[in-house]
Protein backbone atom coordinates (compact mmCIF):
# COMPACT_ATOMS: atom_id res chain seq x y z
CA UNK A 1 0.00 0.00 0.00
CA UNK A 2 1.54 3.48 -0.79
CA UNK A 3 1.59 5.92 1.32
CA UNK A 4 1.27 9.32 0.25
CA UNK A 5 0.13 11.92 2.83
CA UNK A 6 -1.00 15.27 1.97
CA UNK A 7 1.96 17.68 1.25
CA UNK A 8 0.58 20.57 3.34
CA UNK A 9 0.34 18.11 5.92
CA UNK A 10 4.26 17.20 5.28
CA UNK A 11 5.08 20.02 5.48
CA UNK A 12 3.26 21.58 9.07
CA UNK A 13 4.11 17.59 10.96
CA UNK A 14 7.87 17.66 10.04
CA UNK A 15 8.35 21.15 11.83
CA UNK A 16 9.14 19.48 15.24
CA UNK A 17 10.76 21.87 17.46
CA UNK A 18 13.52 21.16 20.11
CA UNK A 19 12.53 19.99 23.87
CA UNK A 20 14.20 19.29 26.87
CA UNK A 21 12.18 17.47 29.29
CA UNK A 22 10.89 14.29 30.49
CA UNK A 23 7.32 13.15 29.63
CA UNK A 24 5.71 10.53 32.39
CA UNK A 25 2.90 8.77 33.55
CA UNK A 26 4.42 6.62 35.88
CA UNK A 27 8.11 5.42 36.82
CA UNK A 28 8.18 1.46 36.75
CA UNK A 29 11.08 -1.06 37.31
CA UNK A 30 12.53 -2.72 34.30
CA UNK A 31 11.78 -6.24 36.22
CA UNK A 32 8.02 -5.81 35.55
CA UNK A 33 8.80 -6.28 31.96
CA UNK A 34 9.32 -9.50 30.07
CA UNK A 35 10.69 -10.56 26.79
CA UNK A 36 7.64 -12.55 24.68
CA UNK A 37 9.85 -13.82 22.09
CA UNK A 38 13.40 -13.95 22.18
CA UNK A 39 15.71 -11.19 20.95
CA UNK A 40 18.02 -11.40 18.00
CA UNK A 41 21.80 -12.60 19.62
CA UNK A 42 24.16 -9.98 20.76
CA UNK A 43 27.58 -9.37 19.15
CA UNK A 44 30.76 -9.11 21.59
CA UNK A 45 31.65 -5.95 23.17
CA UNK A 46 27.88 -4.48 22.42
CA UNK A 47 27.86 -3.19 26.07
CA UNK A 48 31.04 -0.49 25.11
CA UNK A 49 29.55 0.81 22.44
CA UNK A 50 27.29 4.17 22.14
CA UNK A 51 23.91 3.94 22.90
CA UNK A 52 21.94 6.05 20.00
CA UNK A 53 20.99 8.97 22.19
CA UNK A 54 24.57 10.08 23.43
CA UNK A 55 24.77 10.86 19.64
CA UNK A 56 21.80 13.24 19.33
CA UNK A 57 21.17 16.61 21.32
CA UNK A 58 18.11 16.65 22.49
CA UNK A 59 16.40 13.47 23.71
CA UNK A 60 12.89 13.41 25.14
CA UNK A 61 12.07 10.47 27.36
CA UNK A 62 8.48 9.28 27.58
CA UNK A 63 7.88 6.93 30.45
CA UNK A 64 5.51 4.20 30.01
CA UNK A 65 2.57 2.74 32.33
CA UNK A 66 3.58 0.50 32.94
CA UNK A 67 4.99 -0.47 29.35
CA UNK A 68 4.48 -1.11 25.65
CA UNK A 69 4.94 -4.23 23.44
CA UNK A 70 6.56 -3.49 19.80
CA UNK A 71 6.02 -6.34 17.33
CA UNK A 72 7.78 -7.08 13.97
CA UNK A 73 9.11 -9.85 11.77
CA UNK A 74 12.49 -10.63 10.90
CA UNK A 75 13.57 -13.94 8.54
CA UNK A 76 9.64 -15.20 8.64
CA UNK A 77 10.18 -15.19 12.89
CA UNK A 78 7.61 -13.22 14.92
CA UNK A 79 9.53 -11.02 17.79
CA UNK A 80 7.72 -9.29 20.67
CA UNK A 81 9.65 -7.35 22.99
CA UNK A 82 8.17 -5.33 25.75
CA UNK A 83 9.97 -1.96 27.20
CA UNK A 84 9.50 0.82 29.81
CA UNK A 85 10.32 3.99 28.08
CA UNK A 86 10.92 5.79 24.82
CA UNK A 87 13.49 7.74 23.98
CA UNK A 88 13.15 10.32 21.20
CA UNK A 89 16.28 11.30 19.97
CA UNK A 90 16.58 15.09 17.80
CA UNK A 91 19.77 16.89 16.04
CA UNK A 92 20.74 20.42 16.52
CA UNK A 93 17.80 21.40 14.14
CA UNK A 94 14.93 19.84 16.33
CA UNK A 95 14.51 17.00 13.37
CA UNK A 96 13.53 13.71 15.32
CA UNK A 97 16.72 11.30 13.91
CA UNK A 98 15.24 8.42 16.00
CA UNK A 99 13.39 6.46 18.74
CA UNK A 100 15.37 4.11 21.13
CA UNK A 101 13.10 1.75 23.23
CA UNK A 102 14.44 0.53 26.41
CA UNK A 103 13.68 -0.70 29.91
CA UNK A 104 13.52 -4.63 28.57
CA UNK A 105 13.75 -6.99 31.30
CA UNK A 106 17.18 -8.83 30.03
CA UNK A 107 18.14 -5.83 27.08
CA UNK A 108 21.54 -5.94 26.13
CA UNK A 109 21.57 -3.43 23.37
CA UNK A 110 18.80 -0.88 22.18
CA UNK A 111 16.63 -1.31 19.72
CA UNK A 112 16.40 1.47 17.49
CA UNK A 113 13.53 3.03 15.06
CA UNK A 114 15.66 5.43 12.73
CA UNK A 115 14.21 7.96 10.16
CA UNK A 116 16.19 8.81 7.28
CA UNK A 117 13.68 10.74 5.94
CA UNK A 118 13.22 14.49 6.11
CA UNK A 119 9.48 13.68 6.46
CA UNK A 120 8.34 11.79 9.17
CA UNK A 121 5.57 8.80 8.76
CA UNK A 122 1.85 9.28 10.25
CA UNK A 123 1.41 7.19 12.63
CA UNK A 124 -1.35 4.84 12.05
CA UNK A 125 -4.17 3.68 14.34
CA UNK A 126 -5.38 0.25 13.27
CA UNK A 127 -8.82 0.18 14.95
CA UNK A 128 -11.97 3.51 14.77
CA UNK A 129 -12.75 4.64 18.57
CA UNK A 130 -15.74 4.16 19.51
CA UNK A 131 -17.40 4.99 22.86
CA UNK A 132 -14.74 4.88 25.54
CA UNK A 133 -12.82 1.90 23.74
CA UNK A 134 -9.89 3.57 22.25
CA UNK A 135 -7.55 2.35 19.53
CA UNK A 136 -4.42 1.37 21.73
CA UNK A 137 -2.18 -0.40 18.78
CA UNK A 138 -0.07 1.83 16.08
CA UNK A 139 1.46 0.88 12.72
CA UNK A 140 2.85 2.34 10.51
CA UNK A 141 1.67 1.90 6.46
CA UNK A 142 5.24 1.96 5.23
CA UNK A 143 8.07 -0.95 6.33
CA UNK A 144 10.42 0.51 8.84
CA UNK A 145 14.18 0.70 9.20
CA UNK A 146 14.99 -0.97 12.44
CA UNK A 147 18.12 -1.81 14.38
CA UNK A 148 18.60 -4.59 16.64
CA UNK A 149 21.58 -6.02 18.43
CA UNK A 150 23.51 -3.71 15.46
CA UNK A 151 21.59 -5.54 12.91
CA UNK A 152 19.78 -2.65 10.32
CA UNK A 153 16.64 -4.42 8.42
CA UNK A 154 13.41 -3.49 7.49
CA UNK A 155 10.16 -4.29 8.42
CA UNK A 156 7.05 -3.66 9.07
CA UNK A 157 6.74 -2.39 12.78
CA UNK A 158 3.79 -1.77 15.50
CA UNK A 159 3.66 -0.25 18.56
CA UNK A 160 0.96 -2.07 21.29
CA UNK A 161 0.18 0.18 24.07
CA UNK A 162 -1.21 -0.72 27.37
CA UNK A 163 -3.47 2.67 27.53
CA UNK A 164 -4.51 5.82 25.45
CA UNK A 165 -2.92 8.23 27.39
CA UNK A 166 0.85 6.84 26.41
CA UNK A 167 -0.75 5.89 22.91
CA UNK A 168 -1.81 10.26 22.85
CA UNK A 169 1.91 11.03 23.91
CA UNK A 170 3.71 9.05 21.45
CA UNK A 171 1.51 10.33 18.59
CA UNK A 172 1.96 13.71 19.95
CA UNK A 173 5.66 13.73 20.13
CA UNK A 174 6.47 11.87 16.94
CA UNK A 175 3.92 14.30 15.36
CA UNK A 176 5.56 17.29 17.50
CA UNK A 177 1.46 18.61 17.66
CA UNK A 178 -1.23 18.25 20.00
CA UNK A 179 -4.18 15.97 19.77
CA UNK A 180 -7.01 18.29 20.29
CA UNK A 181 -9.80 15.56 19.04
CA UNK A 182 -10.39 11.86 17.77
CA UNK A 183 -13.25 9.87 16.95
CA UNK A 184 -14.44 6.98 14.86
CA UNK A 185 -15.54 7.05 11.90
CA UNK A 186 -17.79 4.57 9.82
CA UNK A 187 -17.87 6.40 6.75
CA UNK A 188 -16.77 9.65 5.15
CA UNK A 189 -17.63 10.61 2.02
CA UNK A 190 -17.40 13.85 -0.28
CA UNK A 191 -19.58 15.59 -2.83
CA UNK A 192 -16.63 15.12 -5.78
CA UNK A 193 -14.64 12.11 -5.07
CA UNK A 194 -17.07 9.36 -3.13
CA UNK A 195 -16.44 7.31 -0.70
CA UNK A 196 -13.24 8.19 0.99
CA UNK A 197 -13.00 6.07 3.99
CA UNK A 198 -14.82 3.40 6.18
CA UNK A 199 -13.66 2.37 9.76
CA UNK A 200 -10.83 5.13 10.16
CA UNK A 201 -10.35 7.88 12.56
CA UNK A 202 -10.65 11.23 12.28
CA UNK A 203 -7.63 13.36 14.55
CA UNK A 204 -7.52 17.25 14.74
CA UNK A 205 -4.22 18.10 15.51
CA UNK A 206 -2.21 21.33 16.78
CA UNK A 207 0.94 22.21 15.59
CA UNK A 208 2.95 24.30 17.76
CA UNK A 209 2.78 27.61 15.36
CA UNK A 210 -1.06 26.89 16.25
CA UNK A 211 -2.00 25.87 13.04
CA UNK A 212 -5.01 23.10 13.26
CA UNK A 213 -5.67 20.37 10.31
CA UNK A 214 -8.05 17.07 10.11
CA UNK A 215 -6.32 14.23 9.80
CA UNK A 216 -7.69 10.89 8.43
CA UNK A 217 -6.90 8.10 5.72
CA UNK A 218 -8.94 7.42 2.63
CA UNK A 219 -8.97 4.07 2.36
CA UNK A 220 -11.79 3.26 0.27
CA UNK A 221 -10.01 5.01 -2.96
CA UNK A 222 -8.18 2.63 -5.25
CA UNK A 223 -4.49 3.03 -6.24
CA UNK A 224 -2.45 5.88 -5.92
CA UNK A 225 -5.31 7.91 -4.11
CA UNK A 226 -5.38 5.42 -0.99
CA UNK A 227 -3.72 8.07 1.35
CA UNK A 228 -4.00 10.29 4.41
CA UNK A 229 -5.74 13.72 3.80
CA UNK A 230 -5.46 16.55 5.67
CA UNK A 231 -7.58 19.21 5.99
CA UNK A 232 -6.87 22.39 7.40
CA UNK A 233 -9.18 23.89 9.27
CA UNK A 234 -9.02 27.57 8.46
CA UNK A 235 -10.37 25.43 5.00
CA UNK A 236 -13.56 24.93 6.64
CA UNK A 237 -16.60 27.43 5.27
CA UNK A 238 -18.91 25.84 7.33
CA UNK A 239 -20.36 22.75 9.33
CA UNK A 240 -23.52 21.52 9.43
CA UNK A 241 -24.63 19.74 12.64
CA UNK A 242 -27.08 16.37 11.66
CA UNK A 243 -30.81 16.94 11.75
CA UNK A 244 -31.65 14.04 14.01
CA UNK A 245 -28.86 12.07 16.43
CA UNK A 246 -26.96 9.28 14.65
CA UNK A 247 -27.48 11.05 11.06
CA UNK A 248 -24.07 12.28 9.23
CA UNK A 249 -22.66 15.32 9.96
CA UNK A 250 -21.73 17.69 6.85
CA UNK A 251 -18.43 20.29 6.60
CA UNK A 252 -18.15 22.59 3.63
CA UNK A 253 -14.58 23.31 2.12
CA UNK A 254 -13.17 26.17 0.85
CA UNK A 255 -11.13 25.26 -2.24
CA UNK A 256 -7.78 25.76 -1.45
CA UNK A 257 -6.15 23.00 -2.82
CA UNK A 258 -6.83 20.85 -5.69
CA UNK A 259 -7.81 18.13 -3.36
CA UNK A 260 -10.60 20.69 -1.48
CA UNK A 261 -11.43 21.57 -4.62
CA UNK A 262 -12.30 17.54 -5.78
CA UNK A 263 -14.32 17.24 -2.78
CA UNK A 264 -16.12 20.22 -2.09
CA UNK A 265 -17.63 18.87 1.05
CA UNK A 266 -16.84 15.45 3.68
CA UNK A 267 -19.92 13.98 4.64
CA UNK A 268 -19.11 12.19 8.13
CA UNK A 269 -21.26 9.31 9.95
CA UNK A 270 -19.19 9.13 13.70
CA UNK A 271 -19.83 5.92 15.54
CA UNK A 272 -20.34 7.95 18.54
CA UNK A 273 -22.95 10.79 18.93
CA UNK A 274 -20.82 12.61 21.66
CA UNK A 275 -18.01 12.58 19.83
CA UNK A 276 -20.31 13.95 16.77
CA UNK A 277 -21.31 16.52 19.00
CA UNK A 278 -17.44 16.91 20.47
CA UNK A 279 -16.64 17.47 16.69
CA UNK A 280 -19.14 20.38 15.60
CA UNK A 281 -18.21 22.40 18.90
CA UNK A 282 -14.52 22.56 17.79
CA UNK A 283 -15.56 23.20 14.65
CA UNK A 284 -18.27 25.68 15.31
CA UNK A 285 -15.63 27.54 17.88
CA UNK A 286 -12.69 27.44 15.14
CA UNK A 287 -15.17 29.46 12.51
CA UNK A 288 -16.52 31.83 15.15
CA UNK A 289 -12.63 33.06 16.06
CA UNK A 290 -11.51 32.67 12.50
């Protein structure tokens, strides 16, 4: 599946800016993890060399509670390891290089999620919300490059979460934005293109020069167009709240972009009526300050 996000999204996600802290929910000991599968075998003298975030200059540390389970394939084997905390490594520029996971009962060496790239991938939430159960498990729609006991492959990669506040953080930080809004979607459709999705989620995010875009992936188009779309909001001409509860509700576009222009208007059926209702207040307060 390609993955092709919207460029003006690109362009607002990538613009991460430099921190210095320490983001936590709760400090736990490494011995409360465990190792599913076993790791890849360790080369001699591992333990002298660098770890990846002495090499960066600004690392942010988010603690988990009490920890996360990444999953991925290497030579047709299933590995599951299970860590404590993520580091997110930056260069002088801000640019996020990295993520090192650690905290593995038994770890010998880090394993490392690198990003050659200039533009960082969305990450990807498998399941819609819907009421108050929340999509805890993140992929990503591209195979990533991954380092383990100093091996580089690639592979595709997923991130299982143990609950949605650490699942909000980590999108936050590798997005450098905040999460202002998510909710499950059954459908979406626009007045010029169709269908666009079925079963996705629908994120409003806030960069930190306070710009705000929708975020979701179209999924139902064929081909090249299967993508995420992003809509930003000062693109919004109006909203149009459903007549009766559980009925679609409808947001105008302004034609911006060529894509804006194609659809005209998104036609959204939530799985939830509160967050239906969640969705027109932000909407309806965005318009009314411009």
């Amino acid at each position: 599946m390609s993955f092709v996000p919207h460029q003006d999204y690109h362009e607002w996600a990538s613009n991460s800016s430099r921190r210095e802290s320490t983001v936590s929910t709760s400090t736990v000991s490494s011995a409360s993890t465990s190792i599913l599968f076993p790791t890849p075998s360790t080369s001699p003298g591992s333990n002298s060399r660098k770890q990846s975030w002495q090499l960066y200059d600004d690392v942010v540390r988010l603690e988990l509670n009490p920890s996360m389970t990444v999953s991925f394939v290497k030579n047709g084997q299933l590995f599951k390891l299970r860590y404590t905390f993520i580091d997110l490594c930056k260069d002088t520029t801000g640019a996020l290089k990295c993520l090192e996971l650690g905290g593995g009962l038994g770890q010998q060496t880090p394993f490392v999620h690198a990003f050659h790239n200039t533009k960082l991938p969305v990450p990807h939430l498998e399941h819609p919300k819907e009421d108050s159960d929340y999509p805890l498990r993140i992929t990503f729609l591209e195979q990533q490059t991954i380092q383990a006991a100093h091996v580089v492959f690639m592979t595709q990669l997923s991130y299982k979460f143990e609950n949605w506040e650490d699942c909000v953080q980590f999108q936050e930080l590798l997005l450098s934005s905040k999460m202002m809004f998510i909710g499950g979607m059954a459908e979406a459709k626009s007045k010029g293109r169709g269908e666009e999705c079925i079963s996705q989620n629908l994120r409003i995010l806030r960069g930190h020069n306070g710009k705000r875009v929708m975020l979701f992936f179209a999924n139902s188009q064929r081909g090249g167009l299967k993508r995420y779309v992003s809509i930003p909001l000062n693109c919004v001409a109006n909203v149009k709240p459903p007549k009766k509860p559980g009925r679609p509700v409808m947001v105008e576009l302004n034609p911006n972009f060529e894509i804006l222009s194609q659809m005209r208007n998104l036609t959204i059926q939530f799985l939830d009526n509160n967050d239906c209702a969640d969705f027109i207040q932000l909407l309806s307060t965005d318009l009314t300050i411009g």
